[in-house]
C-alpha atoms as a PDB file:
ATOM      1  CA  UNK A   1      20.483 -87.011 -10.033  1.00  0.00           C
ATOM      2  CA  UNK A   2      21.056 -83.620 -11.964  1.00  0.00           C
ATOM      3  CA  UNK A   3      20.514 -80.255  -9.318  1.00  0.00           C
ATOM      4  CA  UNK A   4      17.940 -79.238 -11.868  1.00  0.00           C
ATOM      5  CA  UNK A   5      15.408 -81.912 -11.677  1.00  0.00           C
ATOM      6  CA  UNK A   6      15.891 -81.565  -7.858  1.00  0.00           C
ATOM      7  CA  UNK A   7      15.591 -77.470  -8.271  1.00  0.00           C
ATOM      8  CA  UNK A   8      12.335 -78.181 -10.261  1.00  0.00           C
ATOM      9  CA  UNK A   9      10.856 -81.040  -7.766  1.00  0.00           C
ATOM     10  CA  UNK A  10      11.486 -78.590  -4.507  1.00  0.00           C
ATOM     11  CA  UNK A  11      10.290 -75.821  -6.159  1.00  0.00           C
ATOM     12  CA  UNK A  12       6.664 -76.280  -5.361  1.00  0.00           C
ATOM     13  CA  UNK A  13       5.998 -75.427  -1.436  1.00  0.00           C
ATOM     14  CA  UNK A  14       3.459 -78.195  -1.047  1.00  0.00           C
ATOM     15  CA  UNK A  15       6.189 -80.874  -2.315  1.00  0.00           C
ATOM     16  CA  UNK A  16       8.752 -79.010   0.557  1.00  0.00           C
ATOM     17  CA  UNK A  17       5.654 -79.095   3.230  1.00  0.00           C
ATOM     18  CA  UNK A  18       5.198 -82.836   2.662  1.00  0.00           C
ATOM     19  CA  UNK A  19       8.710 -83.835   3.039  1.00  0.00           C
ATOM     20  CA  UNK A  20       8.886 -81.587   6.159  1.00  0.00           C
ATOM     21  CA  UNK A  21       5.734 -83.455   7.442  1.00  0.00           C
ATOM     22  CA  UNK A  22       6.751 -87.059   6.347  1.00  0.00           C
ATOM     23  CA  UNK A  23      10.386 -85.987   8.300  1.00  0.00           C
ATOM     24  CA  UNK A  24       8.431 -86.494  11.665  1.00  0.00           C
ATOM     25  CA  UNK A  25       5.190 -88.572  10.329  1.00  0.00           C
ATOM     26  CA  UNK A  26       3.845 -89.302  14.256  1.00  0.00           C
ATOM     27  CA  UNK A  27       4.158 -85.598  15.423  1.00  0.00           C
ATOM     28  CA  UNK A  28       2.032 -84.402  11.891  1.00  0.00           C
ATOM     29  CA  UNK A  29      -0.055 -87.291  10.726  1.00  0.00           C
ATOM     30  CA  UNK A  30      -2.745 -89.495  12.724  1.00  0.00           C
ATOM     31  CA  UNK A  31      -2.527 -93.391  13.871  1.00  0.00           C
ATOM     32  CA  UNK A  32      -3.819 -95.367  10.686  1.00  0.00           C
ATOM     33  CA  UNK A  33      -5.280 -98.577  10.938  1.00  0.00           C
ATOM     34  CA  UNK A  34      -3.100-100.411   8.547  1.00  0.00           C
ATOM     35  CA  UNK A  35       0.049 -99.776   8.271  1.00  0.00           C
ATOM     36  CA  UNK A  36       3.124 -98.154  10.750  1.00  0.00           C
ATOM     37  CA  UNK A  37       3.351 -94.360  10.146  1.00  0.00           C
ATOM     38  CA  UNK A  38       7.226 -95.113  10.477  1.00  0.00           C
ATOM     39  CA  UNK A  39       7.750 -98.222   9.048  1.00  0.00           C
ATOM     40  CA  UNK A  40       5.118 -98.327   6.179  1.00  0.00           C
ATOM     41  CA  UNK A  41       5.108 -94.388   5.484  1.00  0.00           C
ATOM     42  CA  UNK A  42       1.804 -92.074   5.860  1.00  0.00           C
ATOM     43  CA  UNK A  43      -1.128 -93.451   3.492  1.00  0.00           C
ATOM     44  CA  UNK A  44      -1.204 -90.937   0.596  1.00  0.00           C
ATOM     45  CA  UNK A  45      -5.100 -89.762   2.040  1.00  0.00           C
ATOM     46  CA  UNK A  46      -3.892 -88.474   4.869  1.00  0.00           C
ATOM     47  CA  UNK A  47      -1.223 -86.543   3.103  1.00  0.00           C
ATOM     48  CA  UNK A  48      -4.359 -85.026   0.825  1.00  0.00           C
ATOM     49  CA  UNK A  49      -6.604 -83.934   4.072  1.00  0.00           C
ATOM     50  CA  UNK A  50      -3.578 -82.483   6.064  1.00  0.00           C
ATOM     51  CA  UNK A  51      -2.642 -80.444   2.344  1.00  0.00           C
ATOM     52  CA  UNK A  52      -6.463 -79.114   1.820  1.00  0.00           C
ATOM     53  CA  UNK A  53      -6.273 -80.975  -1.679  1.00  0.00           C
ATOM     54  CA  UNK A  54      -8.084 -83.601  -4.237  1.00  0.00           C
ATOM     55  CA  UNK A  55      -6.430 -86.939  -4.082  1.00  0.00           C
ATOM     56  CA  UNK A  56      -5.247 -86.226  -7.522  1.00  0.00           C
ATOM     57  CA  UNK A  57      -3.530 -82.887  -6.233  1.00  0.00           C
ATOM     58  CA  UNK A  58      -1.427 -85.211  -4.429  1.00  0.00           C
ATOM     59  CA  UNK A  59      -0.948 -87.850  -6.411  1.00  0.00           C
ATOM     60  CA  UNK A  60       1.176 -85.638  -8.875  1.00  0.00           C
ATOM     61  CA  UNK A  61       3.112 -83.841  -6.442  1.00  0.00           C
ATOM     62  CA  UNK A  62       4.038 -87.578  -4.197  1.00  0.00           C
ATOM     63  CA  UNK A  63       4.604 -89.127  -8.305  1.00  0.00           C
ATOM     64  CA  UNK A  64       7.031 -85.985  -8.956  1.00  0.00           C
ATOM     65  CA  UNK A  65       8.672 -86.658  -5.470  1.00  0.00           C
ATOM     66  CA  UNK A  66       8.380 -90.743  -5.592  1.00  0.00           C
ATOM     67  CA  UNK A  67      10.136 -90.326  -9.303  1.00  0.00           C
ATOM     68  CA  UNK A  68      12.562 -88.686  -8.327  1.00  0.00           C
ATOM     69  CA  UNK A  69      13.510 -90.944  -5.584  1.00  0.00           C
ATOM     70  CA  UNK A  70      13.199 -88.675  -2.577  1.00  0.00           C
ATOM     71  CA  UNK A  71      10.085 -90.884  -1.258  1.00  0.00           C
ATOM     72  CA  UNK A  72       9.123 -94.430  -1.001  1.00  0.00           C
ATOM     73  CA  UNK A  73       5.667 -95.928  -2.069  1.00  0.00           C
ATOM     74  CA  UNK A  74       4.459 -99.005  -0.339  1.00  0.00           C
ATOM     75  CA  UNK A  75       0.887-100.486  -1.260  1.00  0.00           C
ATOM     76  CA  UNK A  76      -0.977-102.154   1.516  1.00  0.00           C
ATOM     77  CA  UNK A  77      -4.255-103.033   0.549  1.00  0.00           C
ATOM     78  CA  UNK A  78      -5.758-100.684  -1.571  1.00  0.00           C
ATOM     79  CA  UNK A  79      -3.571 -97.442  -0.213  1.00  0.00           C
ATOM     80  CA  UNK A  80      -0.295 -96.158  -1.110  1.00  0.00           C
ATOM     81  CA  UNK A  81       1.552 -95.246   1.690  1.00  0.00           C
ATOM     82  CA  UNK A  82       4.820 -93.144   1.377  1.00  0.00           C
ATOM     83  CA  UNK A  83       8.475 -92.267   3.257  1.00  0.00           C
ATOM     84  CA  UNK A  84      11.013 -90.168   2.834  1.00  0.00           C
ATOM     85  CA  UNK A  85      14.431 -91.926   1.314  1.00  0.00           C
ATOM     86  CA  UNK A  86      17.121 -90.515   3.698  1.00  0.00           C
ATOM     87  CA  UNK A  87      20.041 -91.412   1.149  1.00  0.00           C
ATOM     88  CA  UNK A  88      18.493 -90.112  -1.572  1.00  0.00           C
ATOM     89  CA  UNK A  89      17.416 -87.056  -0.267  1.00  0.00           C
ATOM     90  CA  UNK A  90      21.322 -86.867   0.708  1.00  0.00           C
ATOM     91  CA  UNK A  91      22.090 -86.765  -2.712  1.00  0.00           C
ATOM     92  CA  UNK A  92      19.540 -84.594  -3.286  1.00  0.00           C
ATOM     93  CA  UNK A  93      21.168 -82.109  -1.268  1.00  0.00           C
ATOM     94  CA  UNK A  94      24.863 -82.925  -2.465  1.00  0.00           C
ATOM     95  CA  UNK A  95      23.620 -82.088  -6.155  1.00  0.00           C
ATOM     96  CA  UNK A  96      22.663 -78.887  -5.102  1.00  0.00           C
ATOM     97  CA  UNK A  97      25.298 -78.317  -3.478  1.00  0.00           C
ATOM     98  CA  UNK A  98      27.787 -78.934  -6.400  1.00  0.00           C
ATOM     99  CA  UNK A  99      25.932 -76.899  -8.492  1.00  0.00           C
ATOM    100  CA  UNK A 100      26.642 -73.480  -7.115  1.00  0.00           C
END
């Protein structure tokens, strides 16, 4: 993971809000039906509504975040649900680190 692609990725403040949200996903998100807001991740709609943004707002921003490994999609039925990766967002951190 090079610091740059992670500089770039956490450089938008609606990419840093939803990893601050999806850090505590009962305390910022509402029960859904299917799927365990811990287990399964926070359906991708829900991420949208709480943002004030299209579904296709979002989409980009969770693909830039999902790509670069810092969250987790999981489809169950037709939604995507997604979590943070805890290691990966570890690394995240380390490369940043290093680089200064």
């Amino acid at each position: 993971m090079r610091p740059e692609e992670v500089a770039a990725a956490l450089s938008n403040p609606r990419r840093l809000r939803i990893l601050a949200w999806l850090s505590r996903p009962r305390a910022n998100f509402p029960p859904q039906v299917d799927g365990d807001l811990v287990k399964d991740g926070v359906c991708g709609l829900f991420i949208a509504r709480k943002l004030g943004v299209t579904q296709a707002s979002v989409s980009e921003h969770l693909r830039v975040l999902t790509d670069l490994g810092l969250l987790r999609s999981k489809r169950i039925k037709q939604w995507t649900f997604y979590k943070r990766d805890e290691k990966r967002i570890a690394a995240a951190k380390g490369a940043l680190q290093r680089s200064f």
